[in-house]
C-alpha atoms as a PDB file:
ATOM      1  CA  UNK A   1      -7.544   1.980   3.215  1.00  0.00           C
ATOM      2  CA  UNK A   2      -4.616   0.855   0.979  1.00  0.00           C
ATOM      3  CA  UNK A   3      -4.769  -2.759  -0.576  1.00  0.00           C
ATOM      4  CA  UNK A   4      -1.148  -3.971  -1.418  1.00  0.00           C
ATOM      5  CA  UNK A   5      -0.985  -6.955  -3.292  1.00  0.00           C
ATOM      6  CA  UNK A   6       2.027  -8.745  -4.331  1.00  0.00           C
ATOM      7  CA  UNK A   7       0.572 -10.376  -7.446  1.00  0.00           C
ATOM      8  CA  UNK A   8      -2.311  -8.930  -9.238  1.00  0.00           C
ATOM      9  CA  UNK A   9      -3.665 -12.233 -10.645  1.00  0.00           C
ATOM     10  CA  UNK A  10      -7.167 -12.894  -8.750  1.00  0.00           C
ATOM     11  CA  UNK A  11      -6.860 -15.814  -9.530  1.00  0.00           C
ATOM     12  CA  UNK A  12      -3.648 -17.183  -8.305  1.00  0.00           C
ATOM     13  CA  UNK A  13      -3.551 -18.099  -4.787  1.00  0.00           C
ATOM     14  CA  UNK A  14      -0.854 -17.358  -1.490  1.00  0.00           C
ATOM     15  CA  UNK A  15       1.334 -20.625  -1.923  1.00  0.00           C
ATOM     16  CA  UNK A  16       2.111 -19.307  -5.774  1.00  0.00           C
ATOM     17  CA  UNK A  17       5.841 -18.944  -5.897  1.00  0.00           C
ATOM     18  CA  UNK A  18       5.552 -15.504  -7.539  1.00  0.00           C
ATOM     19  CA  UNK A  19       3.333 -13.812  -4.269  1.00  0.00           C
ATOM     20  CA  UNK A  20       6.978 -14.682  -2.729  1.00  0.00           C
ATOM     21  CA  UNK A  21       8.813 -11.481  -1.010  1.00  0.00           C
ATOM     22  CA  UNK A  22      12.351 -11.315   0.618  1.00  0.00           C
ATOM     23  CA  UNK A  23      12.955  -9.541   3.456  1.00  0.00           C
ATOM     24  CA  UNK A  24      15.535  -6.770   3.707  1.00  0.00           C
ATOM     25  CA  UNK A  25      18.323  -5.891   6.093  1.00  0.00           C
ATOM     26  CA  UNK A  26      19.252  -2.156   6.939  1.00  0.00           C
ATOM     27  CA  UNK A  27      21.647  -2.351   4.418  1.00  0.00           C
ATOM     28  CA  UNK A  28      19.138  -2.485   1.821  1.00  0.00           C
ATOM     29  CA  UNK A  29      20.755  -6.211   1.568  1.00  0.00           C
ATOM     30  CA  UNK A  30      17.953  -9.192   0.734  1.00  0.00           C
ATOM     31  CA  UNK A  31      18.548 -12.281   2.780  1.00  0.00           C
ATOM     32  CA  UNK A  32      17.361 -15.011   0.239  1.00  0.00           C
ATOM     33  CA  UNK A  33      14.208 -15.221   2.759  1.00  0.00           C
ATOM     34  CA  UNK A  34      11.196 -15.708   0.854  1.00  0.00           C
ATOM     35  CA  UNK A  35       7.900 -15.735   3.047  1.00  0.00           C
ATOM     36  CA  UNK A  36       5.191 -17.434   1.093  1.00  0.00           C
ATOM     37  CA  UNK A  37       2.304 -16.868   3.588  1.00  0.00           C
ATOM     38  CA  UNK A  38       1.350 -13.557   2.318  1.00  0.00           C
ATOM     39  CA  UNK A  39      -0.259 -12.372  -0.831  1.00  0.00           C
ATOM     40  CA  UNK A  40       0.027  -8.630   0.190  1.00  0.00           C
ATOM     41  CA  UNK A  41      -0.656  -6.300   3.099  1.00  0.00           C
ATOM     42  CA  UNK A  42      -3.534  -4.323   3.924  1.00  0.00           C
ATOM     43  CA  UNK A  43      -3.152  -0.790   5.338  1.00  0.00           C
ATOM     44  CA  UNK A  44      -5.425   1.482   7.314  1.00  0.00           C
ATOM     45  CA  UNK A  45      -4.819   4.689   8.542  1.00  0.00           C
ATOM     46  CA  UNK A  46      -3.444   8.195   7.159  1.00  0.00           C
ATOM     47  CA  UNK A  47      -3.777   8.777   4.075  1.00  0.00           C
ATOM     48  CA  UNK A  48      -2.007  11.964   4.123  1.00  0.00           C
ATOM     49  CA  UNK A  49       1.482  11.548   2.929  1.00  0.00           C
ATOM     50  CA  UNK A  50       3.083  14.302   4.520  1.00  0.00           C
ATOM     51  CA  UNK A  51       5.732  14.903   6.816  1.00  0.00           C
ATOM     52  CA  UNK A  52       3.035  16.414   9.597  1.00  0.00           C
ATOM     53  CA  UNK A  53       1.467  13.262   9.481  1.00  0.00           C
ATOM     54  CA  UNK A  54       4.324  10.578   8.811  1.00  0.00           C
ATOM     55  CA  UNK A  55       7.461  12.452  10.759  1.00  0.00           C
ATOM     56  CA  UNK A  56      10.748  14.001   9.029  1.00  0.00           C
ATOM     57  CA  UNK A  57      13.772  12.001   9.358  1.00  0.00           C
ATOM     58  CA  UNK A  58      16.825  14.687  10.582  1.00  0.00           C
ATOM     59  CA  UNK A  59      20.344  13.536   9.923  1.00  0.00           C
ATOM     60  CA  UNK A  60      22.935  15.922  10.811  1.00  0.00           C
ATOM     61  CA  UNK A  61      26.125  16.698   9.236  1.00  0.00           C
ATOM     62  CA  UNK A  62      25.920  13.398   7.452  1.00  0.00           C
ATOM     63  CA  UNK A  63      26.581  11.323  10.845  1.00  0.00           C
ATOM     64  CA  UNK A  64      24.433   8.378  11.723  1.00  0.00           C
ATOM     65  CA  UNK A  65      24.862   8.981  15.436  1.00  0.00           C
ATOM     66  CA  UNK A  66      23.282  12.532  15.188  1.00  0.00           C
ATOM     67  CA  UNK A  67      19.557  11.123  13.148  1.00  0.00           C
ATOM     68  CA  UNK A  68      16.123  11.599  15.227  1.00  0.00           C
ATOM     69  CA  UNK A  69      12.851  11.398  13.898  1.00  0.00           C
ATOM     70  CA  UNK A  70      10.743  14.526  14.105  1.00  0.00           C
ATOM     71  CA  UNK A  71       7.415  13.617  14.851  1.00  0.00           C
ATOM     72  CA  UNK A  72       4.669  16.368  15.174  1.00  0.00           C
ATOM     73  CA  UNK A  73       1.062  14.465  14.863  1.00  0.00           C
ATOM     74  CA  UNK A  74       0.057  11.310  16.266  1.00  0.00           C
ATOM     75  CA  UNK A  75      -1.762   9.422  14.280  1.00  0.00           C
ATOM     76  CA  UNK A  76      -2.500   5.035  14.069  1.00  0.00           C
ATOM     77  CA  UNK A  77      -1.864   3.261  11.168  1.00  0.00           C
ATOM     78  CA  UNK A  78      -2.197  -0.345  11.280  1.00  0.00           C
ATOM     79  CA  UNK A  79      -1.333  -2.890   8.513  1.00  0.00           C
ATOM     80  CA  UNK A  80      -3.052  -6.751   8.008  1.00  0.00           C
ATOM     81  CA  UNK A  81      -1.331  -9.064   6.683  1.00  0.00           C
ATOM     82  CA  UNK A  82      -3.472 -10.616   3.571  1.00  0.00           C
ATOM     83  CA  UNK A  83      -2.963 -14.003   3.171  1.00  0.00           C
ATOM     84  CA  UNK A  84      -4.985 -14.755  -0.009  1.00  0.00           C
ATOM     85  CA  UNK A  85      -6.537 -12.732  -2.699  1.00  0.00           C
ATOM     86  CA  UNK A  86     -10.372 -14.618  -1.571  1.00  0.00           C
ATOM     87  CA  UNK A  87      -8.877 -12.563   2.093  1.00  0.00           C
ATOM     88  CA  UNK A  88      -8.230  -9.313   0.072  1.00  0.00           C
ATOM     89  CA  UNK A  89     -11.727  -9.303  -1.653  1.00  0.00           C
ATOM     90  CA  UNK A  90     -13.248 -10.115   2.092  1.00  0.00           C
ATOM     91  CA  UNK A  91     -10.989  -7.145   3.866  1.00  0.00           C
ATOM     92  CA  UNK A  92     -11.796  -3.702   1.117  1.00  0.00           C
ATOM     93  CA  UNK A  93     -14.469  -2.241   1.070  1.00  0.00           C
ATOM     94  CA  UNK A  94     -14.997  -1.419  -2.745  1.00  0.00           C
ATOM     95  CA  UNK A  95     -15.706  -3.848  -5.346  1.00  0.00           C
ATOM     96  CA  UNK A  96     -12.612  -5.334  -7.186  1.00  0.00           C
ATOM     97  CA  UNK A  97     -11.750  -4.871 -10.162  1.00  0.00           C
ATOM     98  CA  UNK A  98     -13.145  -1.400 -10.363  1.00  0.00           C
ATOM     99  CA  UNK A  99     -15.049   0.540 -12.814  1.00  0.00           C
ATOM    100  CA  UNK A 100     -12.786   2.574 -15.300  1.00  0.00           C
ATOM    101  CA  UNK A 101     -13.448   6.375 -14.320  1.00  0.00           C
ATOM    102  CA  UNK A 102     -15.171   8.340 -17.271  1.00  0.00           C
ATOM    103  CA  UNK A 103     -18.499   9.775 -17.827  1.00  0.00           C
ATOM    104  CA  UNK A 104     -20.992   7.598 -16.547  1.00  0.00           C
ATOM    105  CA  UNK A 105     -18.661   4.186 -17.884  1.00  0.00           C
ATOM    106  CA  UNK A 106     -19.003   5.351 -21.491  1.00  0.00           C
ATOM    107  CA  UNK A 107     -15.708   7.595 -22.178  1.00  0.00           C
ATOM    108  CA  UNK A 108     -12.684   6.310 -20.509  1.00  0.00           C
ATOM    109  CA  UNK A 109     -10.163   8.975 -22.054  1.00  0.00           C
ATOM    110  CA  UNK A 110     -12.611  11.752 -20.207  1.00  0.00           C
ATOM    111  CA  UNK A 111     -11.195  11.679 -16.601  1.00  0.00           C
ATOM    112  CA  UNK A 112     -14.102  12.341 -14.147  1.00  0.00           C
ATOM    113  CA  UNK A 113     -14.517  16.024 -12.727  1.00  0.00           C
ATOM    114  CA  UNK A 114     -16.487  16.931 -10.236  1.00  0.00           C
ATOM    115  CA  UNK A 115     -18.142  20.099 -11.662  1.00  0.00           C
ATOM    116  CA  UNK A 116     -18.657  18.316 -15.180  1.00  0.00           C
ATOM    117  CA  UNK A 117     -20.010  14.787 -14.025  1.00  0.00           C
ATOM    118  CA  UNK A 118     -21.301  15.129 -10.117  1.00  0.00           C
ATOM    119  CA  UNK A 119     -24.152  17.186 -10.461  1.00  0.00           C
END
């Protein structure tokens, strides 16, 4: 589970004018569309980001009528919109804000290791 939020203030709310996105064109253009509904995007599914599980894009020789996606696992990913950071806090399923990592809380500058700190 990946929580994508578009403004990390908890405490502002969807209809803020900085939770505003634009969309984008295949030209890597923006229209000047700004969609205030969302406050960021939830995603579940692979977490593996590698070609196996996400597909290689193939372009040969440089042409755009030659490009196929090379798929090779089939896996579902499906992404929420999240509409409100209350939504976000209802939708994961850690508590937010997390704990700094570090031996037991106390050291922060210690990052945790399994072998040192699990046992």
């Amino acid at each position: 589970m990946i929580l994508g939020l578009f403004n990390s203030d908890s405490s502002a709310e969807s209809t803020s004018s900085t939770l505003a996105t634009a969309s984008v064109d295949k030209s890597g253009a923006r229209d000047g569309r700004i969609n205030k509904d969302h406050a960021g995007f939830l995603y579940i599914g692979s977490h593996n980001f590698t070609p196996a599980a996400w597909g290689k894009f193939n372009s040969k020789s440089g042409s755009d009528d030659s490009t196929s996606l090379e798929i090779s696992n089939w896996e579902l990913g499906v992404v929420l919109p999240v509409k409100s950071h209350a939504q976000a806090e209802e939708y994961v399923t850690w508590q937010r804000p997390t704990k700094p990592y570090g031996h037991r809380g106390k050291d922060t500058s210690i990052p945790w290791m399994q072998f040192s700190h699990g046992r």
